[in-house]
PDB file of N, CA and C in Angstrom:
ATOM      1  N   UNK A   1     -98.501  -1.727 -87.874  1.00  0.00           N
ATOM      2  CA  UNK A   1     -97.934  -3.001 -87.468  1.00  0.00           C
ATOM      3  C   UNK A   1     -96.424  -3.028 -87.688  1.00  0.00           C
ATOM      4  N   UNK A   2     -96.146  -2.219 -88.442  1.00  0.00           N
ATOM      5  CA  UNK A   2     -94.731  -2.604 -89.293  1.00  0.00           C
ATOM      6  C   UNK A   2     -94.220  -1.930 -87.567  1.00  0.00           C
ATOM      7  N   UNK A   3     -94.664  -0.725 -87.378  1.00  0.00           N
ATOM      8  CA  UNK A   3     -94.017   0.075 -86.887  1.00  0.00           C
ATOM      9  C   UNK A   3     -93.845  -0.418 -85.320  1.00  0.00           C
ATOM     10  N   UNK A   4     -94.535  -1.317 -84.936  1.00  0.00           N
ATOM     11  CA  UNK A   4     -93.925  -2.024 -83.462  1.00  0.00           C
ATOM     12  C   UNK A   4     -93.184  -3.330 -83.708  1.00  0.00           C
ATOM     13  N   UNK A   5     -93.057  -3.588 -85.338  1.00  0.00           N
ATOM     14  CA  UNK A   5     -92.318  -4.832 -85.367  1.00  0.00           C
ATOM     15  C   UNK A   5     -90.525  -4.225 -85.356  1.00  0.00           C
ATOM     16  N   UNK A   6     -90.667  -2.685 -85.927  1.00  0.00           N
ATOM     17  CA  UNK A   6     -89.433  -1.880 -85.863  1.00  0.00           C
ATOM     18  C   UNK A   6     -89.036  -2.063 -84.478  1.00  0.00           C
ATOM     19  N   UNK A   7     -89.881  -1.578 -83.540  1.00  0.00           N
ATOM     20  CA  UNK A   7     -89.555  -1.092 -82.147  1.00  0.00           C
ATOM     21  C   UNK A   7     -89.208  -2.347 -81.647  1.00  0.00           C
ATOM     22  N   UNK A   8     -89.852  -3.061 -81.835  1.00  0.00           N
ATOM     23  CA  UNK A   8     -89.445  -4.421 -80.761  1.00  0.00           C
ATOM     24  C   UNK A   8     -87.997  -4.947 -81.429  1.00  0.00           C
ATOM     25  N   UNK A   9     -88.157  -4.776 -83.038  1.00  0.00           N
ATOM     26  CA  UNK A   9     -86.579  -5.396 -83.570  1.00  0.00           C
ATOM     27  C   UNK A   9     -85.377  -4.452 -82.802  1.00  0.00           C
ATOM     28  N   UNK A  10     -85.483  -3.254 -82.872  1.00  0.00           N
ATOM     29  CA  UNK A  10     -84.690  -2.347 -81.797  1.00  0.00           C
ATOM     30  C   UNK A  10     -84.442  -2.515 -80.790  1.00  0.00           C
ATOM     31  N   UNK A  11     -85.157  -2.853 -79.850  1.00  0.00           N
ATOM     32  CA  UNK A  11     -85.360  -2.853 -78.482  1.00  0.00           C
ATOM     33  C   UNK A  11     -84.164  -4.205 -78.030  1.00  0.00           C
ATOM     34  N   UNK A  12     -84.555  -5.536 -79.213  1.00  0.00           N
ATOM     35  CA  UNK A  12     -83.329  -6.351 -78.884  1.00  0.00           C
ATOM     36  C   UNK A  12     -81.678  -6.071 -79.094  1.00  0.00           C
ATOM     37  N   UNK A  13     -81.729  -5.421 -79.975  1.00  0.00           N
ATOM     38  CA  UNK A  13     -79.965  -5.099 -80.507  1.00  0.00           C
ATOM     39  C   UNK A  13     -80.034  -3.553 -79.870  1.00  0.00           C
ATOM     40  N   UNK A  14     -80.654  -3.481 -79.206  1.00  0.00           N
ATOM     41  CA  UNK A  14     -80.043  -2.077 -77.691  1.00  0.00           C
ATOM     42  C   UNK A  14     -80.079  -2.820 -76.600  1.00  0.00           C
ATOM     43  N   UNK A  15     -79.128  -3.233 -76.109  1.00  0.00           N
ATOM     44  CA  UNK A  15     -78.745  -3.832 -75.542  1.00  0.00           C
ATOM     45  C   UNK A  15     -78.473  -2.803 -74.283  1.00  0.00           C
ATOM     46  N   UNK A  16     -77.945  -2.086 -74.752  1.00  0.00           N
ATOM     47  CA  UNK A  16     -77.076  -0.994 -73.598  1.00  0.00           C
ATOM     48  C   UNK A  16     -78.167   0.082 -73.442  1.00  0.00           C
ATOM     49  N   UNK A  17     -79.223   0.049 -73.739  1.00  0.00           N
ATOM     50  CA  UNK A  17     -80.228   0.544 -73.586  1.00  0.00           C
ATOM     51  C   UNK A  17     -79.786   2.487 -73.957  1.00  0.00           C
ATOM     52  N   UNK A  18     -79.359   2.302 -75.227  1.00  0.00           N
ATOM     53  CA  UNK A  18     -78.846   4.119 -75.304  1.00  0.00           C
ATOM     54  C   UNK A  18     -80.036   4.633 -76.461  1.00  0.00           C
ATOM     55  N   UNK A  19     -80.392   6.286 -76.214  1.00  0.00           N
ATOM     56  CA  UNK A  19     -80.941   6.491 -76.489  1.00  0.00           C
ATOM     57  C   UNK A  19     -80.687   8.350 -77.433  1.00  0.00           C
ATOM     58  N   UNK A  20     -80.297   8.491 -78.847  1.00  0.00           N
ATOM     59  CA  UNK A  20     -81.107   7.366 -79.782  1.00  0.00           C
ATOM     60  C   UNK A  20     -79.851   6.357 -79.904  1.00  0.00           C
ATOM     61  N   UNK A  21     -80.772   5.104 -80.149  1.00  0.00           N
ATOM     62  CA  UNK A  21     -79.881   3.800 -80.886  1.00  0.00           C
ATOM     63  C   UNK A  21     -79.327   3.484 -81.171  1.00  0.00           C
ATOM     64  N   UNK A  22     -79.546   4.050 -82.722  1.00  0.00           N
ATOM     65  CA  UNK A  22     -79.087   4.273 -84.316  1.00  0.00           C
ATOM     66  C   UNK A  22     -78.765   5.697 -84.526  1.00  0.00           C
ATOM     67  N   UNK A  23     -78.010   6.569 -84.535  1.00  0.00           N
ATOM     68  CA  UNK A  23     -77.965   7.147 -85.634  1.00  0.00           C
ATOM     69  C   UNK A  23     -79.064   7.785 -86.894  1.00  0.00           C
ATOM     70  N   UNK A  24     -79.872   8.714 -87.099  1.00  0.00           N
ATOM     71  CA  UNK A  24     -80.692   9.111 -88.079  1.00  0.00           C
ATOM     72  C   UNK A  24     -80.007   7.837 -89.711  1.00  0.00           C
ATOM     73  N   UNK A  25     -78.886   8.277 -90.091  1.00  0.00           N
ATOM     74  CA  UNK A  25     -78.818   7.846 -91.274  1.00  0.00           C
ATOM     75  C   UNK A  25     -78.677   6.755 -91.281  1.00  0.00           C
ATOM     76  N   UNK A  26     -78.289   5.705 -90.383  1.00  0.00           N
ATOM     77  CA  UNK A  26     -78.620   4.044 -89.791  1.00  0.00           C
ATOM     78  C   UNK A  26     -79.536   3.293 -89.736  1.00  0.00           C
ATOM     79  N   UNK A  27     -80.520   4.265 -88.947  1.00  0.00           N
ATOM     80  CA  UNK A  27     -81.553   4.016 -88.976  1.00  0.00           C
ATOM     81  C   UNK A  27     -82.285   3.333 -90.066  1.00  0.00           C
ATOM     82  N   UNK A  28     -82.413   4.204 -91.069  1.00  0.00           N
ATOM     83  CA  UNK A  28     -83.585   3.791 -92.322  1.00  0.00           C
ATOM     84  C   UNK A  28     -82.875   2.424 -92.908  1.00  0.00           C
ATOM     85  N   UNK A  29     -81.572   2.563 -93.073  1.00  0.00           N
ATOM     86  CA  UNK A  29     -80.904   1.462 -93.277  1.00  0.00           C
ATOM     87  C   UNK A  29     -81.416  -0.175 -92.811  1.00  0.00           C
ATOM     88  N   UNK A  30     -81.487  -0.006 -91.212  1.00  0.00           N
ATOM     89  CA  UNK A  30     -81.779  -0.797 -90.244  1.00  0.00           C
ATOM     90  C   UNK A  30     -83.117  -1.435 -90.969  1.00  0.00           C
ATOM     91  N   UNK A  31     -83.663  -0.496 -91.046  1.00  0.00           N
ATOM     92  CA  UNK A  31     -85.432  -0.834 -91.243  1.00  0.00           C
ATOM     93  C   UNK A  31     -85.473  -1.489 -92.375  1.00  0.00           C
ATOM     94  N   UNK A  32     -84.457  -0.431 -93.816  1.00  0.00           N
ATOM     95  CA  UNK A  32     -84.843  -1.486 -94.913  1.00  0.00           C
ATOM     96  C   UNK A  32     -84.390  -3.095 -94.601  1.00  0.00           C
ATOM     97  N   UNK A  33     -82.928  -3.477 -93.889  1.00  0.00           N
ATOM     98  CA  UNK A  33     -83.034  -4.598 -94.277  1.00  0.00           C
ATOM     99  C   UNK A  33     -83.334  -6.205 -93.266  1.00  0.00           C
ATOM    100  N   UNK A  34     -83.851  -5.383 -91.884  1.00  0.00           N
ATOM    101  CA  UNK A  34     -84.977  -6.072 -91.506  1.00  0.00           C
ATOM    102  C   UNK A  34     -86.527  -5.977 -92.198  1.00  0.00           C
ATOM    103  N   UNK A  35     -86.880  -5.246 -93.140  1.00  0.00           N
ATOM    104  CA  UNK A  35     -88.330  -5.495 -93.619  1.00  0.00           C
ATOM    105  C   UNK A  35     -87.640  -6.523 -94.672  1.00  0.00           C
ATOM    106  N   UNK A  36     -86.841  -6.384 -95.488  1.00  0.00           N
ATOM    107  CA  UNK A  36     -86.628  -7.342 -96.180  1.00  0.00           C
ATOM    108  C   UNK A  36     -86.243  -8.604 -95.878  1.00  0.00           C
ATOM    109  N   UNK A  37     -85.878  -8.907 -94.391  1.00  0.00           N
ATOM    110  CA  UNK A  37     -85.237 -10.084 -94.109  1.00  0.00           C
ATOM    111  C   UNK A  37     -86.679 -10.859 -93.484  1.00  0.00           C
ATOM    112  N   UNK A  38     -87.766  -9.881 -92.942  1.00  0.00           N
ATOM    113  CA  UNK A  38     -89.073 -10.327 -92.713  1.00  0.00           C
ATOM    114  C   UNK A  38     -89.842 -10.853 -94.310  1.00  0.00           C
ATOM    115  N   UNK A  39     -89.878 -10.070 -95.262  1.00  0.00           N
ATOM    116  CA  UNK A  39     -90.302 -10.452 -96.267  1.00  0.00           C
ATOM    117  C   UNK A  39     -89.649 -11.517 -96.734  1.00  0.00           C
ATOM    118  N   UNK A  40     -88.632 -12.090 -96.473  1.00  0.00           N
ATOM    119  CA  UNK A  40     -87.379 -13.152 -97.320  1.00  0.00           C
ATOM    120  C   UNK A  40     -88.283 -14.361 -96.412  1.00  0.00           C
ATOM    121  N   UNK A  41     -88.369 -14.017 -94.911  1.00  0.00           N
ATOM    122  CA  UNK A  41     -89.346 -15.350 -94.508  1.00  0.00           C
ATOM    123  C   UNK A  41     -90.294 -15.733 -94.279  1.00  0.00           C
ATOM    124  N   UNK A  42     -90.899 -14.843 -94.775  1.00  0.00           N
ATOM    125  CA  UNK A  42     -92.735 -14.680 -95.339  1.00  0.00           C
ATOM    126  C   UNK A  42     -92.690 -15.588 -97.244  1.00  0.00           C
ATOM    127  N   UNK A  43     -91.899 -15.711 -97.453  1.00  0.00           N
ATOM    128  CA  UNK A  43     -91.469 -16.343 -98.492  1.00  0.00           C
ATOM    129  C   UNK A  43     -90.969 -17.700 -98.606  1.00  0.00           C
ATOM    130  N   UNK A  44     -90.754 -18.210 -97.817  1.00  0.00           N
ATOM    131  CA  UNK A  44     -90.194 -19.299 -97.726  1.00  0.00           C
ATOM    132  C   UNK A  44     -91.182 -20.327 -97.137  1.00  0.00           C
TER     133      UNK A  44
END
């Protein structure tokens, strides 16, 4: 689940549709702090 909530969060901020995206070392970045910004409003 996590992993199409990644793709779809991607899919909006590629805009320019390039492929890859991110960057490898961006990437994981990306992910930690959209899972955390999902967890921050699973919290609230």
């Amino acid at each position: 689940m996590i992993d199409t909530q990644v793709k779809d969060i991607l899919e909006k901020f590629n805009v320019k549709n390039k492929s890859p995206f991110l960057p490898q070392k961006a990437y994981r970045s990306f992910i930690e702090r959209n899972i955390s910004v999902i967890n921050d409003e699973k919290s609230l």
